[in-house]
Protein backbone atom coordinates (compact mmCIF):
# COMPACT_ATOMS: atom_id res chain seq x y z
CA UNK A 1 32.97 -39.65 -62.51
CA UNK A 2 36.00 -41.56 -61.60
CA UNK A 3 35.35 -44.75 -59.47
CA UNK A 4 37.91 -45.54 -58.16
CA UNK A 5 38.53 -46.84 -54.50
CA UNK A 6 39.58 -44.27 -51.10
CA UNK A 7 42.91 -45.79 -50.87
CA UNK A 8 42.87 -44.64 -46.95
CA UNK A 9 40.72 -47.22 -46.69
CA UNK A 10 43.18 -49.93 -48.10
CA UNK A 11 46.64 -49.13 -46.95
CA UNK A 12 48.26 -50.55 -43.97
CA UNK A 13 49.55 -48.52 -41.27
CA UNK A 14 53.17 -48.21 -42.35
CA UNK A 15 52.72 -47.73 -46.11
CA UNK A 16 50.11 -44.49 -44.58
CA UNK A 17 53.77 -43.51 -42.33
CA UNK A 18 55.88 -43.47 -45.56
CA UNK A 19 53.79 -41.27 -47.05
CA UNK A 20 53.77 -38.78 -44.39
CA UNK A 21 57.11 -39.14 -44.34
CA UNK A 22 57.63 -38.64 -47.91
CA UNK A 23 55.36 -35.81 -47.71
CA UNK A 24 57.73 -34.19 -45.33
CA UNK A 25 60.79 -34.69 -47.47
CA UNK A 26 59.49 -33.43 -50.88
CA UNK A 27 55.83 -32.30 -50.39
CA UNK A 28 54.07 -32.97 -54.00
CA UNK A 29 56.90 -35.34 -54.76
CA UNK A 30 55.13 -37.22 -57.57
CA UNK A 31 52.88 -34.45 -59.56
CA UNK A 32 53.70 -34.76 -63.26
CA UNK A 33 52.52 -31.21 -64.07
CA UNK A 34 55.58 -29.09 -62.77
CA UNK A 35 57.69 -30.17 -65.95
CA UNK A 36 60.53 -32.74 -65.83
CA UNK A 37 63.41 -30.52 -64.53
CA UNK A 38 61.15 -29.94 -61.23
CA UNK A 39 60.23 -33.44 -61.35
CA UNK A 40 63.78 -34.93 -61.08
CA UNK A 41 64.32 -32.52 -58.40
CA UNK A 42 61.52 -33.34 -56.41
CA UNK A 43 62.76 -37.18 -56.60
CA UNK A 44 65.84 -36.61 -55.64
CA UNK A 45 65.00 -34.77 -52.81
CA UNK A 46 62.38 -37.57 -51.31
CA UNK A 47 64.75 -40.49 -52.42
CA UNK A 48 67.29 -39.57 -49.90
CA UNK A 49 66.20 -39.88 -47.26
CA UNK A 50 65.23 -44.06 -48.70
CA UNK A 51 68.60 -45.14 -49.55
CA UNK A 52 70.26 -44.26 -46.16
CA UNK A 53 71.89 -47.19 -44.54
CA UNK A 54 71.55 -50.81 -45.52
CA UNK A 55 73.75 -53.41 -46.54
CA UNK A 56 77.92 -52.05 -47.09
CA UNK A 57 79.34 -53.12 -50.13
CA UNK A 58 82.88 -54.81 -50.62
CA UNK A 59 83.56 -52.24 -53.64
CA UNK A 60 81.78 -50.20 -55.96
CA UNK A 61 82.98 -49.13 -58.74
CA UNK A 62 81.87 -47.40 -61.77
CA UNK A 63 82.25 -47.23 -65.92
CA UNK A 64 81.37 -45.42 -68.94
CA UNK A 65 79.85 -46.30 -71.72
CA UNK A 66 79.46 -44.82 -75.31
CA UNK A 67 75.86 -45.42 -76.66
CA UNK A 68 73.22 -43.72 -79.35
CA UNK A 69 73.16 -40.74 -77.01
CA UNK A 70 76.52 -40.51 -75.96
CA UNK A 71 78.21 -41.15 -72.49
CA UNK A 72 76.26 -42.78 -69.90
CA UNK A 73 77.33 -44.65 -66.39
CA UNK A 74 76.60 -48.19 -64.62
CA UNK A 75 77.69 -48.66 -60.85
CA UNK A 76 78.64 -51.97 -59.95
CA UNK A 77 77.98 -53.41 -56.45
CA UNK A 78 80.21 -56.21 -55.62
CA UNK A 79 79.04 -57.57 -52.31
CA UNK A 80 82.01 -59.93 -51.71
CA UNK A 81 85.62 -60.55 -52.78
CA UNK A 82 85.23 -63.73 -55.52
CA UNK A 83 87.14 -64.44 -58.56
CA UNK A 84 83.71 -64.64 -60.65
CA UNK A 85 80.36 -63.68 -59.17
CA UNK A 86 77.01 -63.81 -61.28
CA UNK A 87 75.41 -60.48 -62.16
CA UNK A 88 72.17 -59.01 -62.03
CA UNK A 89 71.63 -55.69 -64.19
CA UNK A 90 69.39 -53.49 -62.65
CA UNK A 91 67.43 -50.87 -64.49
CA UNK A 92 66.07 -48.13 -62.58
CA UNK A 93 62.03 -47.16 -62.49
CA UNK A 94 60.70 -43.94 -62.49
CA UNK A 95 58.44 -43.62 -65.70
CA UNK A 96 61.46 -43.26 -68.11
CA UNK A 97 62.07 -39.44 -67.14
CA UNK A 98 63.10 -39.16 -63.47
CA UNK A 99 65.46 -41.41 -61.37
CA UNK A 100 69.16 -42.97 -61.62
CA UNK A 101 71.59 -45.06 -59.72
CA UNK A 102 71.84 -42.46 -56.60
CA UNK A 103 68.18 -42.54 -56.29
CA UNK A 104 67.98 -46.58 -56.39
CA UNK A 105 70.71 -47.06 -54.23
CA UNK A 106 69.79 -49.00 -51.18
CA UNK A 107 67.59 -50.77 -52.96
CA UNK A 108 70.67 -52.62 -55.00
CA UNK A 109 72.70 -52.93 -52.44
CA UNK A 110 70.32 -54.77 -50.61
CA UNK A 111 69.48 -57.00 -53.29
CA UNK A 112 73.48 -57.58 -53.90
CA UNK A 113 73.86 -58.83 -50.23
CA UNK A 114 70.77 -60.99 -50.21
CA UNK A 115 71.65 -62.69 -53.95
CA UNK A 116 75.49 -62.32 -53.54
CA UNK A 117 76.22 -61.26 -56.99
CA UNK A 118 77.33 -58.12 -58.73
CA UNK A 119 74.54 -55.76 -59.39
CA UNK A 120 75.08 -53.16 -62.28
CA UNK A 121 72.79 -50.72 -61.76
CA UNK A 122 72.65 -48.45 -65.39
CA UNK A 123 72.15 -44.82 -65.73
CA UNK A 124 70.54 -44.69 -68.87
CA UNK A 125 69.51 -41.33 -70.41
CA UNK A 126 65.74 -40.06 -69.86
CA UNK A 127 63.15 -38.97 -71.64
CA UNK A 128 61.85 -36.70 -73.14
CA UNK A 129 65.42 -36.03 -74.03
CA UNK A 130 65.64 -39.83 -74.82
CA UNK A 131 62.96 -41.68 -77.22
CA UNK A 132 62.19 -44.76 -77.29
CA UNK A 133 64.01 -47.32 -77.95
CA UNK A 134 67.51 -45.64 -76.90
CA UNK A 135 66.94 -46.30 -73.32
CA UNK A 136 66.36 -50.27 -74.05
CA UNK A 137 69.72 -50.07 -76.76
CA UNK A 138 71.59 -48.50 -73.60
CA UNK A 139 70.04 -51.50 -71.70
CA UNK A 140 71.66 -54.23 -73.92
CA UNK A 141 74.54 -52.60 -74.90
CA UNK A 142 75.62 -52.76 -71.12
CA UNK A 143 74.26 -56.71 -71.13
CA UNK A 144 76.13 -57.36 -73.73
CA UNK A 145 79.04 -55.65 -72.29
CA UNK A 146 78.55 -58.19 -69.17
CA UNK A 147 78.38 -60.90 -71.02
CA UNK A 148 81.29 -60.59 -73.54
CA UNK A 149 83.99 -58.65 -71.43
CA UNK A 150 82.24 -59.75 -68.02
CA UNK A 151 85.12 -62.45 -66.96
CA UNK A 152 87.55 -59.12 -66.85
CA UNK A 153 85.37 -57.45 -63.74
CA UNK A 154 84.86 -60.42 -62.13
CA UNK A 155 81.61 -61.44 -63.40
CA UNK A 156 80.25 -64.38 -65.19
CA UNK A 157 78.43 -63.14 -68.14
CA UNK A 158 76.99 -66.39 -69.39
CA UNK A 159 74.83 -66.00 -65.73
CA UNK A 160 73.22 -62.90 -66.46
CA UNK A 161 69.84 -61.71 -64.62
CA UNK A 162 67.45 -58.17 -65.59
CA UNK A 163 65.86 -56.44 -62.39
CA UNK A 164 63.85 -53.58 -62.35
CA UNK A 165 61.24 -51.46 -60.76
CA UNK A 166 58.34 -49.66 -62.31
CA UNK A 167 59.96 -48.34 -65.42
CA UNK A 168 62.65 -50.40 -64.73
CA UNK A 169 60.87 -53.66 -65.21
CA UNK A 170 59.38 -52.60 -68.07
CA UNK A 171 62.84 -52.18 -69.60
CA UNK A 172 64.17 -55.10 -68.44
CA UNK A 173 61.54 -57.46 -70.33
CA UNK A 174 62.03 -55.02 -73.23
CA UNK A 175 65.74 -55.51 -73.29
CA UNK A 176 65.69 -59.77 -73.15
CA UNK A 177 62.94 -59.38 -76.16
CA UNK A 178 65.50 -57.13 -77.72
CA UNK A 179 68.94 -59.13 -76.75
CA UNK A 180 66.45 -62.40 -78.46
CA UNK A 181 64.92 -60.55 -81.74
CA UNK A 182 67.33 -57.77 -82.47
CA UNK A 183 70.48 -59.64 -81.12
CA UNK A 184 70.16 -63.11 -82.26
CA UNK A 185 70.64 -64.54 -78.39
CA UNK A 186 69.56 -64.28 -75.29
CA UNK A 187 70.85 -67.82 -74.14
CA UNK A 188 72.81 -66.12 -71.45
CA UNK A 189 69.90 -64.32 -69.49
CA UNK A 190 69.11 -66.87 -66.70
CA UNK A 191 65.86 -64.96 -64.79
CA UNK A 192 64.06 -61.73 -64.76
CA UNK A 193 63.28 -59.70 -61.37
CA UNK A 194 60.26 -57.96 -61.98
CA UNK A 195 58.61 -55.17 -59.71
CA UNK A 196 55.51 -53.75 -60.27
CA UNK A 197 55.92 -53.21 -64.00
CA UNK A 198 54.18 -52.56 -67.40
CA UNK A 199 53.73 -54.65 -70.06
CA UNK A 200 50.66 -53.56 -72.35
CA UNK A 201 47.56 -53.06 -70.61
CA UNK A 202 46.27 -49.81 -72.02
CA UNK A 203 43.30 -50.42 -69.96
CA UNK A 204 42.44 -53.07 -67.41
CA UNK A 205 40.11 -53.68 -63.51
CA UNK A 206 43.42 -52.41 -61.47
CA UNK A 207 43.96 -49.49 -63.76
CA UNK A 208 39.87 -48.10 -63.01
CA UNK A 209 40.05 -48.98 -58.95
CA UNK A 210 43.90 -47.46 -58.56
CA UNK A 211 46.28 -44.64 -59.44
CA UNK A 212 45.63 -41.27 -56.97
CA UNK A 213 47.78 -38.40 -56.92
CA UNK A 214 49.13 -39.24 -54.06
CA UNK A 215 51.21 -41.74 -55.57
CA UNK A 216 51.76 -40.10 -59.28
CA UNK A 217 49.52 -42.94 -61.23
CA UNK A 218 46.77 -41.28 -61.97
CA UNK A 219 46.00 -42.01 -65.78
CA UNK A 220 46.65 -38.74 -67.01
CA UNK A 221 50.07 -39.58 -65.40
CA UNK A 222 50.66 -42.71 -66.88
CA UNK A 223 49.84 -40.71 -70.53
CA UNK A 224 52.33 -38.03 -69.40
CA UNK A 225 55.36 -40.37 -68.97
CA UNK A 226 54.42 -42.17 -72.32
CA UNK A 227 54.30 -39.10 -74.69
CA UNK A 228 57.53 -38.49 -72.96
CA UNK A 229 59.20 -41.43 -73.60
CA UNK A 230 57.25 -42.53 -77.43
CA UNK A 231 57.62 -40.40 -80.40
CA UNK A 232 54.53 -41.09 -81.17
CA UNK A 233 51.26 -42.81 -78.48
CA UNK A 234 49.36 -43.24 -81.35
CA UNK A 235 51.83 -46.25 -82.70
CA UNK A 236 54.04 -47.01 -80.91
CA UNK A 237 51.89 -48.01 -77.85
CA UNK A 238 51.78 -51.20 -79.96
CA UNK A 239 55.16 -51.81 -80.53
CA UNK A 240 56.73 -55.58 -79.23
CA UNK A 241 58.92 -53.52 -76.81
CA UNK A 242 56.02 -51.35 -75.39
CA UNK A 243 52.78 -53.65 -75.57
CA UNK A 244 55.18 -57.05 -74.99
CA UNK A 245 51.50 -59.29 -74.45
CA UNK A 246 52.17 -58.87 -77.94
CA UNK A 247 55.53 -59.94 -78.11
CA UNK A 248 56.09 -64.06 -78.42
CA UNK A 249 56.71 -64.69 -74.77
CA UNK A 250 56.85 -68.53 -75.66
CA UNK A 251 60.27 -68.77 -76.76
CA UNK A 252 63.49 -68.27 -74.99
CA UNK A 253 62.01 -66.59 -72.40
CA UNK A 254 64.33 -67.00 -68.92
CA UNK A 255 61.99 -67.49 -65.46
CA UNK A 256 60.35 -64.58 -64.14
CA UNK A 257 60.24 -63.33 -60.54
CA UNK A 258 56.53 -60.49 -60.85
CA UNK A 259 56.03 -58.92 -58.23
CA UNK A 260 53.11 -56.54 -57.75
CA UNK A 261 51.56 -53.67 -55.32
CA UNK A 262 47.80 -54.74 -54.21
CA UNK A 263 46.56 -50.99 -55.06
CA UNK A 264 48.85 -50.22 -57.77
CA UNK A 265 46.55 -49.67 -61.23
CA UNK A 266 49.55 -51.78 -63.35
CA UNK A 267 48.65 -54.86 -60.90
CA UNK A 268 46.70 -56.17 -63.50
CA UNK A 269 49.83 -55.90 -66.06
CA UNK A 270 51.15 -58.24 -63.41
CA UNK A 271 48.58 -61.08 -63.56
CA UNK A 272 48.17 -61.36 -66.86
CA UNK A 273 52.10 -61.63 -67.58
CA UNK A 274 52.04 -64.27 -64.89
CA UNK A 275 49.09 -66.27 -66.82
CA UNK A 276 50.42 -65.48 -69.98
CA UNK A 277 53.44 -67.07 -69.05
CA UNK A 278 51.89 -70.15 -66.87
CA UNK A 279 49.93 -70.99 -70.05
CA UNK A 280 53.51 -70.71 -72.27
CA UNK A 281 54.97 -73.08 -69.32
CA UNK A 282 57.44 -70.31 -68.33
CA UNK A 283 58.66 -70.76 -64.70
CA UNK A 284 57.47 -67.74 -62.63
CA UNK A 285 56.30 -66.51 -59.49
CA UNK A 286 53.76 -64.08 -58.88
CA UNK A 287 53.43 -62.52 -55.43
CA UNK A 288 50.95 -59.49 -54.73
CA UNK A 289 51.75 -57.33 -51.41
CA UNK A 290 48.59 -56.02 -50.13
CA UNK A 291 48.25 -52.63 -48.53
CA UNK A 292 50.61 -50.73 -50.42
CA UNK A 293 50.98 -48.70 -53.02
CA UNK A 294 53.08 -48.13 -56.17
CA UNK A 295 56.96 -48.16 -55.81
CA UNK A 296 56.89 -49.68 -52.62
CA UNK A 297 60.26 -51.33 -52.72
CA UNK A 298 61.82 -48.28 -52.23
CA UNK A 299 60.94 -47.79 -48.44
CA UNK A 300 62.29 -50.66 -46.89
CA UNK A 301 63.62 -48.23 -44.26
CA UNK A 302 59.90 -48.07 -42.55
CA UNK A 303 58.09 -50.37 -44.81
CA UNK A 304 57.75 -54.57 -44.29
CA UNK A 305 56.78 -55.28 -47.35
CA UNK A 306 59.41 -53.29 -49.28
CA UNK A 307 62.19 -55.97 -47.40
CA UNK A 308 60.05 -59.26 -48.54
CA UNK A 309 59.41 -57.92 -52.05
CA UNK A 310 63.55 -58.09 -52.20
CA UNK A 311 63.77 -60.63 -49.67
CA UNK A 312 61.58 -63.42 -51.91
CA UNK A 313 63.17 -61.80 -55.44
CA UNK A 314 66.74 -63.26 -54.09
CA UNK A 315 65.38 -66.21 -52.91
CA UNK A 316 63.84 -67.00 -56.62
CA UNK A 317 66.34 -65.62 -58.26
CA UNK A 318 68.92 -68.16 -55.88
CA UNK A 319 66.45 -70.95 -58.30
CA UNK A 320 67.35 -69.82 -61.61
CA UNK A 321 69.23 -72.56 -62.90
CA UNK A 322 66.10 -75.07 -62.21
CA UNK A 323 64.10 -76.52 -65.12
């Protein structure tokens, strides 16, 4: 028997109206057991609704790039005109096999007008046509991209920040491990923006109380969007890019904005990155938003808490530069 917690019981009143909501736009919008083409369907079809209105950009433009895979597209969202703005590359959640730019949308925008710099939000392939690690080489290549060729869009790319939700933040701290192992230098990534990520807990408190199907984290869900991603669970669940608590997060290692959802089962994943890092003497803050669920940041059209999480991620990430 499962004992986990009656998460009716937990969530406020507006993360219970998103779900209705979402329940109206896609009905079972998170099962994992319809196969991945239904899947991405299903997500499109409740994400649109979320990235309506919000914040108008100046321009957005988009490019190609040529990675281990083949073609694959970042947007850029330039908020203002400026001869050279910072940028913040933002890496889309969605357990490594749904999601993209479209679907992530408002959320970037947003965070472009509250930080004022260019976010480059990157389409990178999914699995399980993509295995790990192509998605985190697609990652850096575009960072690298920024940084080296940055000054000709505008952009700064010694001032380079990772953001990402879910999936997404997992792939950012993957890809400033990578840029700092594989690469040789990471000197030029100045914070990370963390939401509600993974980082290696293959079990944990948060991971027994949380996870329903109403919000697709159920642990045979969390299984399902690993064997899609890994070539092999068995392994590589313990690789530095997968399990980073394994990873040396003492050294070059840029300050950390974690956010987490109070009855998400990766809060714990959370905690311990935050104490991992406070006992490394990594700037970070950790903020838990209580009441909600998983992937909140997406519904900041009905949801308070979604606006704050992005709200207080600017406001660190405005810190940066601070010892």
């Amino acid at each position: 028997m499962e004992n986990k917690v009656d998460p009716q019981l937990l969530m406020n009143d507006q993360m219970k109206a998103v779900l209705q909501k979402s329940a109206e736009l896609a009905g079972d919008a998170f099962v994992t057991d319809v196969g991945f083409a239904e899947m991405r369907e299903n997500y499109v079809r409740e994400r649109r609704f979320w990235n309506e209105g919000g914040p108008v950009m100046t321009k957005t433009v988009e490019r190609t790039f040529e990675g281990p895979m083949g073609e694959f597209m970042a947007r850029y969202y330039y908020p203002v005109e400026a001869e050279k703005l910072p940028v913040i590359e933002f890496i889309h959640g969605g357990g490594f096999v749904v999601g993209s730019p479209d679907t992530h949308d408002r959320v970037c925008r947003i965070l472009a007008e509250k930080t004022g710099a260019v976010v480059v939000s990157v389409d990178y392939h999914l699995s399980p046509e993509s295995k790990y690690p192509t998605n985190i080489q697609e990652c850096v290549m575009v960072a690298k991209h920024l940084h080296e060729h940055g000054s000709e869009e505008g952009i700064d790319g010694d001032d380079l920040s990772f953001a990402g939700d879910s999936g997404g933040a997992v792939l950012s701290m993957a890809s400033n491990l990578w840029l700092r192992d594989e690469e040789g230098d990471n000197s030029f990534v100045k914070s990370l923006l963390l939401y509600y990520g993974f980082y290696g807990l293959e079990d944990s408190m948060s991971q027994r109380l949380y996870g329903w199907d109403i919000d697709g984290m159920r642990k045979e869900d969390l299984i399902y969007y690993n064997e899609c991603w890994l070539n092999d669970l068995a392994t590589e669940t313990k690789a530095p890019y997968v399990d980073m608590f394994h990873n040396d997060l003492t050294t070059s290692m840029p300050v950390c904005y974690i956010a987490a959802a109070g009855l998400d089962p990766l809060r714990d994943d959370s905690e311990l990155l935050h104490r991992v890092l406070d006992t490394n003497g990594v700037r970070n803050q950790h903020e838990v938003f209580e009441g909600v669920l998983h992937a909140f940041v997406h519904y900041s059209r009905m949801l308070d808490e979604a606006a704050e999480c992005i709200e207080h991620s600017a406001e660190f990430w405005k810190t940066r530069h601070q010892a």
